[in-house]
PDB file of N, CA and C in Angstrom:
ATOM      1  N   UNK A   1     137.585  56.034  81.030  1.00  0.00           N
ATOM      2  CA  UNK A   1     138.659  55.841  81.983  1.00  0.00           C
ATOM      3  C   UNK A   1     138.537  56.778  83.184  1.00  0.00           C
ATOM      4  N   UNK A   2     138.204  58.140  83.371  1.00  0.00           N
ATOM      5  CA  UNK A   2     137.915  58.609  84.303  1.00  0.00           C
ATOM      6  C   UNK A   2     137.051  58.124  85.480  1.00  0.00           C
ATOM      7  N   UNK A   3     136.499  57.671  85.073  1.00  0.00           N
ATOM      8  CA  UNK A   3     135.324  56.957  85.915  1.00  0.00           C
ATOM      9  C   UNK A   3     135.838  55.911  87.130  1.00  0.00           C
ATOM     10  N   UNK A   4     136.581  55.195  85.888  1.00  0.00           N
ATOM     11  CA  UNK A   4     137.433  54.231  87.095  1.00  0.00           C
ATOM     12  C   UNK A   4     138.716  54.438  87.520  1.00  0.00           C
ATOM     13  N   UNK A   5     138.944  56.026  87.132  1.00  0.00           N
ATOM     14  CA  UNK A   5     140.187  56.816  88.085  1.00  0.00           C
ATOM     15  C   UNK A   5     138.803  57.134  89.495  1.00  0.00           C
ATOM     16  N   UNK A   6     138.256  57.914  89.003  1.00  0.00           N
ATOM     17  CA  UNK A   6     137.267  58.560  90.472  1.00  0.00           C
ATOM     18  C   UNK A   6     136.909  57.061  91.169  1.00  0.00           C
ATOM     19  N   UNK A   7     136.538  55.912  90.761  1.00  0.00           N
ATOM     20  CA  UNK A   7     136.472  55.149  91.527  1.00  0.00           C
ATOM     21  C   UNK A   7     137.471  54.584  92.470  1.00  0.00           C
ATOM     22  N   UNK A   8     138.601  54.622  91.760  1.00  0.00           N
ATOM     23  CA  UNK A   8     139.962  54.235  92.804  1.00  0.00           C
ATOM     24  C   UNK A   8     140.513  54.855  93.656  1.00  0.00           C
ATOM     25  N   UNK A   9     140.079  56.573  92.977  1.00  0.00           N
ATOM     26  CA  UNK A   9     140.675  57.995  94.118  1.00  0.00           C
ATOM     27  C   UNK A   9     139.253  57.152  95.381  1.00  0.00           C
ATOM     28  N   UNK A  10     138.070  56.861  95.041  1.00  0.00           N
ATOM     29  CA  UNK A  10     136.987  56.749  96.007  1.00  0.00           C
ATOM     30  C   UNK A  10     137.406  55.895  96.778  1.00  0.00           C
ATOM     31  N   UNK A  11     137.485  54.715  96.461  1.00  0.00           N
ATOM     32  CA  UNK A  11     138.257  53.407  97.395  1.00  0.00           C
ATOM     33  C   UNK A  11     139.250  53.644  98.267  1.00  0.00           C
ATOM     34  N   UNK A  12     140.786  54.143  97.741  1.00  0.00           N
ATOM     35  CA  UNK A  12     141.432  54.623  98.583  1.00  0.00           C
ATOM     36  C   UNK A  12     141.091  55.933  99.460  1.00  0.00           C
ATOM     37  N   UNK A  13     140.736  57.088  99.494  1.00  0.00           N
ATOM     38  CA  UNK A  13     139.915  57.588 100.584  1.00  0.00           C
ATOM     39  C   UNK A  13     139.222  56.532 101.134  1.00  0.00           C
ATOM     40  N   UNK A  14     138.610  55.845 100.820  1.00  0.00           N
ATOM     41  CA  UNK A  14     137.562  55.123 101.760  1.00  0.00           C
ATOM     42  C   UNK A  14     137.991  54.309 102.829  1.00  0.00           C
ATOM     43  N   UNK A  15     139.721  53.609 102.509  1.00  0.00           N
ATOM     44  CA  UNK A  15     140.695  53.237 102.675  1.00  0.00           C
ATOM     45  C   UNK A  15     141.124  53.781 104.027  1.00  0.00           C
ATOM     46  N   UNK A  16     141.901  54.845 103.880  1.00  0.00           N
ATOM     47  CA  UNK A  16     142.390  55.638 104.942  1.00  0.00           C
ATOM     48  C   UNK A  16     141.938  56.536 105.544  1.00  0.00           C
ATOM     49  N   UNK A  17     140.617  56.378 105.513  1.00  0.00           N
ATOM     50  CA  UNK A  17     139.098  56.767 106.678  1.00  0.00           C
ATOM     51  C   UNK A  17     139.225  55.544 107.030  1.00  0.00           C
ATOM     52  N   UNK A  18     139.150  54.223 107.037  1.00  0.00           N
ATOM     53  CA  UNK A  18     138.734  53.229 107.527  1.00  0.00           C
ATOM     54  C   UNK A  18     140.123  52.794 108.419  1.00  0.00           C
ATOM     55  N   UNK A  19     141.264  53.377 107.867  1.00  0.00           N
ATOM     56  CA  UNK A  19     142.135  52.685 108.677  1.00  0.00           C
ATOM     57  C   UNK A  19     143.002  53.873 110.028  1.00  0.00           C
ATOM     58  N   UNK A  20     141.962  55.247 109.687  1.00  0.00           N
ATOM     59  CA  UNK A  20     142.055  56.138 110.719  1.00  0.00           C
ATOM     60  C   UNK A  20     141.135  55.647 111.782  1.00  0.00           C
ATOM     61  N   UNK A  21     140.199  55.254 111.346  1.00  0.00           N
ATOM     62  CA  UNK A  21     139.141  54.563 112.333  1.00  0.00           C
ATOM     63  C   UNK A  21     139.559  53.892 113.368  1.00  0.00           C
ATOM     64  N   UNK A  22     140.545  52.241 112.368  1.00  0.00           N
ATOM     65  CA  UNK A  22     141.103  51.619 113.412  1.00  0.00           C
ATOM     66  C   UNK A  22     142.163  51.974 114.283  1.00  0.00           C
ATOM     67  N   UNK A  23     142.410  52.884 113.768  1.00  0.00           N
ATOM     68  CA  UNK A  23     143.695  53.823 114.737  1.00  0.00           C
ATOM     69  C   UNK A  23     143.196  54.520 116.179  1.00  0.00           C
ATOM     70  N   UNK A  24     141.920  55.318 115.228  1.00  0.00           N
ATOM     71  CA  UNK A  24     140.749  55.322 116.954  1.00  0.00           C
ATOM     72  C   UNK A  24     140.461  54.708 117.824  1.00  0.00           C
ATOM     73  N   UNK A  25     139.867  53.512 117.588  1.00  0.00           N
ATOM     74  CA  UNK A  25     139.410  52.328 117.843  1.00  0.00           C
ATOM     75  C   UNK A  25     140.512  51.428 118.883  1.00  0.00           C
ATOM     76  N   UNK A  26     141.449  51.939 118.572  1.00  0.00           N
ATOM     77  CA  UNK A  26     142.728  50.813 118.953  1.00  0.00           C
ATOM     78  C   UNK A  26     143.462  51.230 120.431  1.00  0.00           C
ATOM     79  N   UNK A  27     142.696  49.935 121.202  1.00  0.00           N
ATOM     80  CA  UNK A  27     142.152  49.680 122.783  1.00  0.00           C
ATOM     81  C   UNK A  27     141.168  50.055 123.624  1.00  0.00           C
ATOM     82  N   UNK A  28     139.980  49.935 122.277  1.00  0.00           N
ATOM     83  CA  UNK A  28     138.408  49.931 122.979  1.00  0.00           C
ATOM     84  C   UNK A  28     137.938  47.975 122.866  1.00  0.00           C
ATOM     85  N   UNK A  29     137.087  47.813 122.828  1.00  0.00           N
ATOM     86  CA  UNK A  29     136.524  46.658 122.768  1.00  0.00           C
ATOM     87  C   UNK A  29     136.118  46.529 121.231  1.00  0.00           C
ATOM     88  N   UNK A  30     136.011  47.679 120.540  1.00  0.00           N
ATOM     89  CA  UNK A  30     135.368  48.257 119.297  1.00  0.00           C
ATOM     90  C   UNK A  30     136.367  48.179 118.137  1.00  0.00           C
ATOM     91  N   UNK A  31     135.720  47.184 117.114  1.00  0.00           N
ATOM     92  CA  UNK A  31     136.496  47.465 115.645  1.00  0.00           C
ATOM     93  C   UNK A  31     135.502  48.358 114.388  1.00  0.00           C
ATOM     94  N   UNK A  32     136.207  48.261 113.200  1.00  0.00           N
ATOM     95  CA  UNK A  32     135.285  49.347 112.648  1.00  0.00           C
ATOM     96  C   UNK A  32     133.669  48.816 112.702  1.00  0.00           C
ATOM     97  N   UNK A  33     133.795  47.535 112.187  1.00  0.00           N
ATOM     98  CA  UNK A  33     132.157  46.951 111.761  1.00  0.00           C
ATOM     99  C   UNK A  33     131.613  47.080 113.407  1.00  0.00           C
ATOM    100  N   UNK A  34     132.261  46.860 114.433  1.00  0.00           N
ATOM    101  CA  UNK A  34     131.478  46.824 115.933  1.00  0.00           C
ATOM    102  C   UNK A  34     130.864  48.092 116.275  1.00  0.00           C
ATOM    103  N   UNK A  35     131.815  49.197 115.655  1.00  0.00           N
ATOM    104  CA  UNK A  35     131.085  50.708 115.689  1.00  0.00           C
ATOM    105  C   UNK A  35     130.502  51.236 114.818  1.00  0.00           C
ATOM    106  N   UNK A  36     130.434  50.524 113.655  1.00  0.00           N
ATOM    107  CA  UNK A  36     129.097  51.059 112.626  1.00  0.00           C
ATOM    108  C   UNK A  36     128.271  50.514 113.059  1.00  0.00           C
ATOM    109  N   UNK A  37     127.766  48.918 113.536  1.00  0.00           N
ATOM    110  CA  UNK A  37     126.690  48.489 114.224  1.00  0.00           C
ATOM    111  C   UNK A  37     126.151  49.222 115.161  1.00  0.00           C
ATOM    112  N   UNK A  38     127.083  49.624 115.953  1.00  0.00           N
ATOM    113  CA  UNK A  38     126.312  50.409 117.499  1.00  0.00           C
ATOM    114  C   UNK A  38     125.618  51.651 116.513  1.00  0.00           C
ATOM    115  N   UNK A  39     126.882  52.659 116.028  1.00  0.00           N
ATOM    116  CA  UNK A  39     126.280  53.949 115.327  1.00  0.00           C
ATOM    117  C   UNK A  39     124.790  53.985 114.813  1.00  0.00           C
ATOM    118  N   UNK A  40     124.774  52.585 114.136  1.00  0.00           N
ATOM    119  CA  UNK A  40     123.738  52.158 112.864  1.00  0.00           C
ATOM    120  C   UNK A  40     122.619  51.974 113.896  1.00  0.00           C
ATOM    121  N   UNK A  41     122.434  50.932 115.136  1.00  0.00           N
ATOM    122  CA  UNK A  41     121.510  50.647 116.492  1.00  0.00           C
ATOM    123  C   UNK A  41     121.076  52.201 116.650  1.00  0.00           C
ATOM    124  N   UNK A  42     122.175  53.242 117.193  1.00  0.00           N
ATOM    125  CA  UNK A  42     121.852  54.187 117.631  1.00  0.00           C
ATOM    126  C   UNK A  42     120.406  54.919 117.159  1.00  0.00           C
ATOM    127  N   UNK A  43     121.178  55.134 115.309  1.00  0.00           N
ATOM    128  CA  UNK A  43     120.562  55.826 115.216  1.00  0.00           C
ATOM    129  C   UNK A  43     119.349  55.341 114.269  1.00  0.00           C
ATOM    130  N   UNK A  44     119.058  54.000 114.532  1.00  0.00           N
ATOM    131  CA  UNK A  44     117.455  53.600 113.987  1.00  0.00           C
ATOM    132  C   UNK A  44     117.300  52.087 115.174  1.00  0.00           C
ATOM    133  N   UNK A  45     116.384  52.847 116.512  1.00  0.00           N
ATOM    134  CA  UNK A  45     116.453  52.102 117.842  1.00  0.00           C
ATOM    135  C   UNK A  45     115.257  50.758 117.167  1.00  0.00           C
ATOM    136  N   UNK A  46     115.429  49.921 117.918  1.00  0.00           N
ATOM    137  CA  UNK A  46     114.575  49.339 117.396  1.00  0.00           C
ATOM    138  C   UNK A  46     114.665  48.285 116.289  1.00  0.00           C
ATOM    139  N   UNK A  47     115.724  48.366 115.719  1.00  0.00           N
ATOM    140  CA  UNK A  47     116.079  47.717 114.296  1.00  0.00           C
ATOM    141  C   UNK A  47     116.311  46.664 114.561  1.00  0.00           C
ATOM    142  N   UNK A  48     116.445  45.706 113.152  1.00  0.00           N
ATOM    143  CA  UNK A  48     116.035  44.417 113.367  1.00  0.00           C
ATOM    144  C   UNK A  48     117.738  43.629 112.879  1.00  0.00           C
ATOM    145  N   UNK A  49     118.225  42.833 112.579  1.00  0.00           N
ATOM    146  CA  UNK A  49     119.463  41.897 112.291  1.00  0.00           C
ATOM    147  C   UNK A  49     119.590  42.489 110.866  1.00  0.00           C
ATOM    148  N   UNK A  50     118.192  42.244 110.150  1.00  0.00           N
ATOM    149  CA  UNK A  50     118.331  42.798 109.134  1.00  0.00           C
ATOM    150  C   UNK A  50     118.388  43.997 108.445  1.00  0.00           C
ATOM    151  N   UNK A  51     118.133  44.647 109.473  1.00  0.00           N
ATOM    152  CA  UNK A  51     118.744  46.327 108.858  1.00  0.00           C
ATOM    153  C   UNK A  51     120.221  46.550 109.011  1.00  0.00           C
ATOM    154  N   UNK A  52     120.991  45.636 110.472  1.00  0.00           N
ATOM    155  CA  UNK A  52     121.733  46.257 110.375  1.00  0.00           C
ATOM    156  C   UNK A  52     122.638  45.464 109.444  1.00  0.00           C
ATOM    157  N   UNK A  53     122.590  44.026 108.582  1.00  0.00           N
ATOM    158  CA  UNK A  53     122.961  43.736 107.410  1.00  0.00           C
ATOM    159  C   UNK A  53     123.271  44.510 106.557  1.00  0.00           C
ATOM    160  N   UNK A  54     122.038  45.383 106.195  1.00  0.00           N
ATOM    161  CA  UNK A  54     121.966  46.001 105.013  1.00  0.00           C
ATOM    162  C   UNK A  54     122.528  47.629 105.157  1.00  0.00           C
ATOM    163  N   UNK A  55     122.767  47.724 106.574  1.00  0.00           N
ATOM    164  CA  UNK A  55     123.147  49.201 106.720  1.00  0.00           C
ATOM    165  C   UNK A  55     124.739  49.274 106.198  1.00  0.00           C
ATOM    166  N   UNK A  56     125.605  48.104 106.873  1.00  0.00           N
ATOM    167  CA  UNK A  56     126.790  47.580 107.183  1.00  0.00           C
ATOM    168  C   UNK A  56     127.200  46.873 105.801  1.00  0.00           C
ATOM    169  N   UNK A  57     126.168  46.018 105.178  1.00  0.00           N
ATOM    170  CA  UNK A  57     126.568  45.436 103.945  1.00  0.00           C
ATOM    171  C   UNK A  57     127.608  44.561 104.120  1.00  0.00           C
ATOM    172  N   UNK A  58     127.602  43.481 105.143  1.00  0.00           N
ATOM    173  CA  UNK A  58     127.775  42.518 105.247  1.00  0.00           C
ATOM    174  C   UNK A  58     127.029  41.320 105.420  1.00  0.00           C
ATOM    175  N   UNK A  59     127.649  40.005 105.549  1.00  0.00           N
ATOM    176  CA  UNK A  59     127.378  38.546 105.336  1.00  0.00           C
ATOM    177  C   UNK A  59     126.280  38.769 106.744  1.00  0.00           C
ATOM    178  N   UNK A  60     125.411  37.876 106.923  1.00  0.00           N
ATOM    179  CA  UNK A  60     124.905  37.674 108.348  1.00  0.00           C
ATOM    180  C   UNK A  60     125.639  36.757 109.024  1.00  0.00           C
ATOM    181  N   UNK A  61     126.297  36.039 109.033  1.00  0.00           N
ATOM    182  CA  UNK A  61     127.409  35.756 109.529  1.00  0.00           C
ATOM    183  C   UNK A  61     128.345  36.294 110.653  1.00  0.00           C
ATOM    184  N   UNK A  62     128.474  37.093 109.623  1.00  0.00           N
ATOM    185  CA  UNK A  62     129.917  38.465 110.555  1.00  0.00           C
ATOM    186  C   UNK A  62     128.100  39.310 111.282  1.00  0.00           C
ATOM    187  N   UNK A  63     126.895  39.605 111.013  1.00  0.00           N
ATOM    188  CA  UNK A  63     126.427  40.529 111.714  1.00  0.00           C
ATOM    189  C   UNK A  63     125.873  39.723 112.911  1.00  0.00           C
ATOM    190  N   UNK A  64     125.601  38.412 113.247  1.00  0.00           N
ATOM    191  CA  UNK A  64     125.565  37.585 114.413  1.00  0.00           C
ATOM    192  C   UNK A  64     126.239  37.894 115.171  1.00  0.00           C
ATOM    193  N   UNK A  65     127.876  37.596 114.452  1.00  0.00           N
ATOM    194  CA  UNK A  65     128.741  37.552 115.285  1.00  0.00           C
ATOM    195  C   UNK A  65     129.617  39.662 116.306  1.00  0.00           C
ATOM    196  N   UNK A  66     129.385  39.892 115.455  1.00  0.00           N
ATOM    197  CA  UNK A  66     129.206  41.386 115.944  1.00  0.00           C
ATOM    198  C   UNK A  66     128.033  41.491 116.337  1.00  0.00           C
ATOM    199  N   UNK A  67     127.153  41.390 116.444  1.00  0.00           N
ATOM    200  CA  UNK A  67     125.770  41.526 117.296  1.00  0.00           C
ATOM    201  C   UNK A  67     125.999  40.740 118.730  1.00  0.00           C
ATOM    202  N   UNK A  68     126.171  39.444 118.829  1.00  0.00           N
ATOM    203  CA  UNK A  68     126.463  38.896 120.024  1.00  0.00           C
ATOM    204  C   UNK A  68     127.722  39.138 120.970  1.00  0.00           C
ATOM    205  N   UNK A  69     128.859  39.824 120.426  1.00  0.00           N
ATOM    206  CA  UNK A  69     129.491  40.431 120.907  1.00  0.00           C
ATOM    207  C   UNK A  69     129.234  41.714 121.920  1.00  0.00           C
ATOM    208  N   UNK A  70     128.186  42.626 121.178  1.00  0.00           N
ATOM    209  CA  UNK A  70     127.921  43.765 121.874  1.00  0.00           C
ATOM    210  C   UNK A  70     127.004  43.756 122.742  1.00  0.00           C
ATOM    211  N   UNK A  71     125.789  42.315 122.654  1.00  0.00           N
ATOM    212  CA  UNK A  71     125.136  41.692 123.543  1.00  0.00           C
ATOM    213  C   UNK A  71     126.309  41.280 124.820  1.00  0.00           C
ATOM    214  N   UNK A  72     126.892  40.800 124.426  1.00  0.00           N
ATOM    215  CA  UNK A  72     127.603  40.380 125.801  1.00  0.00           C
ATOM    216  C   UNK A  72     128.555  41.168 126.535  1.00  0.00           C
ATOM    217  N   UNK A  73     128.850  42.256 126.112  1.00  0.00           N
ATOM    218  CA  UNK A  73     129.654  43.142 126.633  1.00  0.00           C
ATOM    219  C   UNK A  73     129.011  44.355 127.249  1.00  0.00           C
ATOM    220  N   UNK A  74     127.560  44.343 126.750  1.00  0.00           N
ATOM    221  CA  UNK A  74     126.635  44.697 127.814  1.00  0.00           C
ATOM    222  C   UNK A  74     126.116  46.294 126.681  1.00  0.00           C
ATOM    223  N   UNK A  75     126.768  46.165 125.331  1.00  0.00           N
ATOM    224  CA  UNK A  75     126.329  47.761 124.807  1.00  0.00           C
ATOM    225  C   UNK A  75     125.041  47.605 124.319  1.00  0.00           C
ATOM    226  N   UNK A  76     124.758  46.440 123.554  1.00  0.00           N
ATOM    227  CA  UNK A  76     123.075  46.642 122.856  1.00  0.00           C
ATOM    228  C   UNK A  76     122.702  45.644 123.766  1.00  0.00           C
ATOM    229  N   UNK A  77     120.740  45.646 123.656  1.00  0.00           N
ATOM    230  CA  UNK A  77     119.761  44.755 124.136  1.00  0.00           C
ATOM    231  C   UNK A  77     119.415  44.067 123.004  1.00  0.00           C
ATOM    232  N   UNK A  78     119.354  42.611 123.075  1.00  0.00           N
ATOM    233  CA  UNK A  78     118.507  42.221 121.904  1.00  0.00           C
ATOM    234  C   UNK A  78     116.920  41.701 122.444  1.00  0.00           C
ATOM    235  N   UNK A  79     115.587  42.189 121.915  1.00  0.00           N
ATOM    236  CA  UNK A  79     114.789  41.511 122.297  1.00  0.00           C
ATOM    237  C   UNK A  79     113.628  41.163 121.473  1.00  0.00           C
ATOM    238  N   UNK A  80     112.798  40.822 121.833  1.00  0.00           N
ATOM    239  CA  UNK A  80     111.492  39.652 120.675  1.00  0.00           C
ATOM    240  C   UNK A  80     110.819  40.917 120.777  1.00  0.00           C
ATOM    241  N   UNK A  81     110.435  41.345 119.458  1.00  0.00           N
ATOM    242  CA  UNK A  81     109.521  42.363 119.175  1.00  0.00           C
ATOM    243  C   UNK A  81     107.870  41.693 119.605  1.00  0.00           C
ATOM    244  N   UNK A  82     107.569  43.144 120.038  1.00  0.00           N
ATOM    245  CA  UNK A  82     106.363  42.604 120.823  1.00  0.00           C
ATOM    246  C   UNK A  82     105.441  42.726 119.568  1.00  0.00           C
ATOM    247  N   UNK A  83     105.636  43.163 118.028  1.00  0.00           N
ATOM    248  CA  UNK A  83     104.707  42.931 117.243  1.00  0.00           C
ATOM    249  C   UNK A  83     104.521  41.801 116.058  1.00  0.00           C
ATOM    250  N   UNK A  84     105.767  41.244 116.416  1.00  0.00           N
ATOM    251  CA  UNK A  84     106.285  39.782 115.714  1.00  0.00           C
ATOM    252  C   UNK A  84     107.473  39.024 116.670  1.00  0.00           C
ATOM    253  N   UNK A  85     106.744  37.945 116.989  1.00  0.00           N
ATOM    254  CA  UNK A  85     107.156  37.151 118.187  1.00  0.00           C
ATOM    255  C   UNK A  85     108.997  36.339 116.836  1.00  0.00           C
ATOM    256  N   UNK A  86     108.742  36.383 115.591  1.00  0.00           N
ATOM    257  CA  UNK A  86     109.412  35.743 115.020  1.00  0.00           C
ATOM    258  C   UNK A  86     111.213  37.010 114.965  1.00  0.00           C
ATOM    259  N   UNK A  87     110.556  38.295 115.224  1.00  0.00           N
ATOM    260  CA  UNK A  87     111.553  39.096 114.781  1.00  0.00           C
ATOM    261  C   UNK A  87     112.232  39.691 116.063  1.00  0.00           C
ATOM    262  N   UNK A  88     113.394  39.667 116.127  1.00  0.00           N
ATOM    263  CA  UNK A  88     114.252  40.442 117.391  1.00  0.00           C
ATOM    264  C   UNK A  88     114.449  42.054 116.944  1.00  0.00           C
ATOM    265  N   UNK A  89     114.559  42.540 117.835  1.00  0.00           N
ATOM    266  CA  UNK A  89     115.265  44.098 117.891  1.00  0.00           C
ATOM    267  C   UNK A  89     116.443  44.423 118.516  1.00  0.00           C
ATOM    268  N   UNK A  90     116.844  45.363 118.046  1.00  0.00           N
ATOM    269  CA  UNK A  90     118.457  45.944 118.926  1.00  0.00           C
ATOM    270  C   UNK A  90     118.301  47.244 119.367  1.00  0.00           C
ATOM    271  N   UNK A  91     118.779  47.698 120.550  1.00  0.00           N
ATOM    272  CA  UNK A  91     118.674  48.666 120.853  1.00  0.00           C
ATOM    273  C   UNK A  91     120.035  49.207 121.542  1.00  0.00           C
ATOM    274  N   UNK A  92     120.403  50.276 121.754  1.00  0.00           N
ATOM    275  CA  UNK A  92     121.779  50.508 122.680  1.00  0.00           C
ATOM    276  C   UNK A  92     121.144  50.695 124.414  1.00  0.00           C
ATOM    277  N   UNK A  93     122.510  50.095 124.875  1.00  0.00           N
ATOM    278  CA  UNK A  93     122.231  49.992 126.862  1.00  0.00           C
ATOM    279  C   UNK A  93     122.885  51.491 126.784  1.00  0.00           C
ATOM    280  N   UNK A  94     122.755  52.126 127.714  1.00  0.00           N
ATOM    281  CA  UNK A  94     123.875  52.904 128.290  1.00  0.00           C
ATOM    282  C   UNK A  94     125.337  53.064 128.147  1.00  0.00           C
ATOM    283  N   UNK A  95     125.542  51.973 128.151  1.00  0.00           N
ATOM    284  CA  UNK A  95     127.114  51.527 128.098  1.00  0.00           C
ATOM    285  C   UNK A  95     127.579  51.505 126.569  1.00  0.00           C
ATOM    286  N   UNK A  96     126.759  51.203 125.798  1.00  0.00           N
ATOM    287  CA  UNK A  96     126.541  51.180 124.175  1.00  0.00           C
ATOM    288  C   UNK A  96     126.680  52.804 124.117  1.00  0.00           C
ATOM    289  N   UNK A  97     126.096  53.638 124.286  1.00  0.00           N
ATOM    290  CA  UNK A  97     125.859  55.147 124.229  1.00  0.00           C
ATOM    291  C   UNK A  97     126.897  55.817 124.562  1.00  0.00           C
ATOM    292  N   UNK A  98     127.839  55.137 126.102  1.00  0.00           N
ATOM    293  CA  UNK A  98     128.684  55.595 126.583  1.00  0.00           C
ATOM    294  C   UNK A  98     129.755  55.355 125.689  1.00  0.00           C
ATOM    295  N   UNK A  99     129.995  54.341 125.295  1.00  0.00           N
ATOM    296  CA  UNK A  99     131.162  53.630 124.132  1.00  0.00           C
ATOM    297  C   UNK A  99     130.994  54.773 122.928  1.00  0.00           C
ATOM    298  N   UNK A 100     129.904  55.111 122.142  1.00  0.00           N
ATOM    299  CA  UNK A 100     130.049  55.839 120.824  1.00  0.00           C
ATOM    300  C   UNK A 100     130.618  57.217 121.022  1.00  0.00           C
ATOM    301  N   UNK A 101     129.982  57.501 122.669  1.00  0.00           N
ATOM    302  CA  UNK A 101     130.267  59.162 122.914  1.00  0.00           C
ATOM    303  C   UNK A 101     132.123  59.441 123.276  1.00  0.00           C
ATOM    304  N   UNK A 102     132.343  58.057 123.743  1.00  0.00           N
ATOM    305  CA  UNK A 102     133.858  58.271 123.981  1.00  0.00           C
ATOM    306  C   UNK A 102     134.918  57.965 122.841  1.00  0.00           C
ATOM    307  N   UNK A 103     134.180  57.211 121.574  1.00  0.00           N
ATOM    308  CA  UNK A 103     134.981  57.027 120.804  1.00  0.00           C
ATOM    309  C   UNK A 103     134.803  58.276 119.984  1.00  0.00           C
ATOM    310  N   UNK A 104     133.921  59.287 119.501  1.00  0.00           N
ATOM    311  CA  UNK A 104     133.559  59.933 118.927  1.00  0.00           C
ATOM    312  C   UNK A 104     134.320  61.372 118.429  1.00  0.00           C
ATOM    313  N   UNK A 105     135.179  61.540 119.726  1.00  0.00           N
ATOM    314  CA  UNK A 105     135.905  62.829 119.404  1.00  0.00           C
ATOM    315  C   UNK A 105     137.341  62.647 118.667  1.00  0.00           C
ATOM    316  N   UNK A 106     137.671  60.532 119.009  1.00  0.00           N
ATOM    317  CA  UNK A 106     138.998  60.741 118.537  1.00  0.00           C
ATOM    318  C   UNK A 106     138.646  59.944 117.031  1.00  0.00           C
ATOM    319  N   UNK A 107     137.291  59.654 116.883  1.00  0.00           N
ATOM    320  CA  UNK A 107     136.911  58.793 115.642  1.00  0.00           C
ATOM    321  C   UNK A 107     136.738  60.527 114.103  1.00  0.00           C
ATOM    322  N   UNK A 108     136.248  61.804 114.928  1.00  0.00           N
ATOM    323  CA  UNK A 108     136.047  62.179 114.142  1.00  0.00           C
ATOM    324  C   UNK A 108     137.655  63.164 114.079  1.00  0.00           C
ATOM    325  N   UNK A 109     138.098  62.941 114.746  1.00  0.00           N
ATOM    326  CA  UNK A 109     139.904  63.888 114.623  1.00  0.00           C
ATOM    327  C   UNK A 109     140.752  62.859 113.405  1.00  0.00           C
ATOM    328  N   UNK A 110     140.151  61.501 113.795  1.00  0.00           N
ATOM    329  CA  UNK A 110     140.911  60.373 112.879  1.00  0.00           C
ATOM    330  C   UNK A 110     140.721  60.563 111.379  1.00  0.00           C
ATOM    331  N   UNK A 111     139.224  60.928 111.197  1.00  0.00           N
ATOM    332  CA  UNK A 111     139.024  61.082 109.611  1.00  0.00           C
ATOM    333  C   UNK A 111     138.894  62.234 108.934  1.00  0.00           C
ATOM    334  N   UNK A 112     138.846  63.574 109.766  1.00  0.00           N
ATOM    335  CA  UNK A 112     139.366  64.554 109.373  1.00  0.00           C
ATOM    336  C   UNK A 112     140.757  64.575 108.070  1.00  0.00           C
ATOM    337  N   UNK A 113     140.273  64.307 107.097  1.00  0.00           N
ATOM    338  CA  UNK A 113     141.469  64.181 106.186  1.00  0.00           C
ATOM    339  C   UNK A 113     141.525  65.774 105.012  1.00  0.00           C
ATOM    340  N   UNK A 114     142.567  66.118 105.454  1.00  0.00           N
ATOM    341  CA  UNK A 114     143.170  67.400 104.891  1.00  0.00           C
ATOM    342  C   UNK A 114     143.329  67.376 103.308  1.00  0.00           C
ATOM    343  N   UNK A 115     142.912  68.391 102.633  1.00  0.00           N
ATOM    344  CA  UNK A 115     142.748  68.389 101.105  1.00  0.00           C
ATOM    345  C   UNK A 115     144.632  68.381 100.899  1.00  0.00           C
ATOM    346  N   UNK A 116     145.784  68.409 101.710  1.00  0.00           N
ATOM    347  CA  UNK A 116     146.877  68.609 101.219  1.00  0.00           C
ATOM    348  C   UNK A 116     147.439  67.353 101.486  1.00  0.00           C
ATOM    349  N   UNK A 117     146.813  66.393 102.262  1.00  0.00           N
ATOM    350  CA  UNK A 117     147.382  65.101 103.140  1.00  0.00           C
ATOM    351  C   UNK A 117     146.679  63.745 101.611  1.00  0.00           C
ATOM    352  N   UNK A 118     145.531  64.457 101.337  1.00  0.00           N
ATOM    353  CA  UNK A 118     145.586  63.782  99.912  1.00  0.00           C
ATOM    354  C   UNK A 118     145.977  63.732  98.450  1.00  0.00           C
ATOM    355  N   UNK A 119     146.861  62.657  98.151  1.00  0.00           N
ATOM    356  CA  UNK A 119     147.931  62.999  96.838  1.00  0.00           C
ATOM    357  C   UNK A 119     147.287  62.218  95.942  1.00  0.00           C
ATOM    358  N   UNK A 120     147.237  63.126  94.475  1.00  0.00           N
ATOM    359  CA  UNK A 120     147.084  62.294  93.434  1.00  0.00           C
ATOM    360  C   UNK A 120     147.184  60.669  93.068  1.00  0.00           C
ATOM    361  N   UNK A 121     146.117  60.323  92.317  1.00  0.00           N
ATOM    362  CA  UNK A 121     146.593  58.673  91.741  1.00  0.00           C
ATOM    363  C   UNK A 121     147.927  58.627  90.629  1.00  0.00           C
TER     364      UNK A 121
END
């Protein structure tokens, strides 16, 4: 039984990190999965649809659709890898870089969570 107490204390933290996030987040262009993508782009340039699937651990579905989003809003590049004409890459524009650096100070004040602000299960 402990096990799946530490798993539920884990979830909920995981919980209200995620929903400090959207509290950050809330009136950028950026939701949580739109800024783990960029984060995830950032920090492995070059990456392919499928990393950032597996970084994010979502459907490809939702990573299209958050991928073409940040394509069009001008933060990542997507382009045909010049060593497989079959595989695309992502990379961050400027504006992608500019977006993480401005969300960053109130993303990490958001999850700053205090050992007294967390209460027992």
């Amino acid at each position: 039984m402990e096990a799946v107490a530490d798993t539920l204390e884990l979830l909920r933290r995981a919980s209200l990190v995620a929903a400090g996030i959207e509290d950050a987040l809330a009136g950028t262009d950026l939701t949580v999965d739109r800024w783990r993508a960029l984060a995830c782009i950032e920090s492995s340039p070059g990456c392919s649809m499928s990393d950032v699937i597996d970084a994010l651990v979502i459907p490809s579905t939702s990573a299209t659709r958050i991928v073409d989003f940040l394509v069009e809003i001008g933060a990542i590049f997507r382009t045909i890898s010049p060593h497989d004409r079959r595989r695309t890459t992502l990379r961050l524009s400027s504006h992608g870089q500019a977006l993480l650096r401005d969300v960053e100070p109130t993303i990490v004040g958001a999850v700053s969570v205090k050992p007294q602000s967390v209460s027992p299960l």
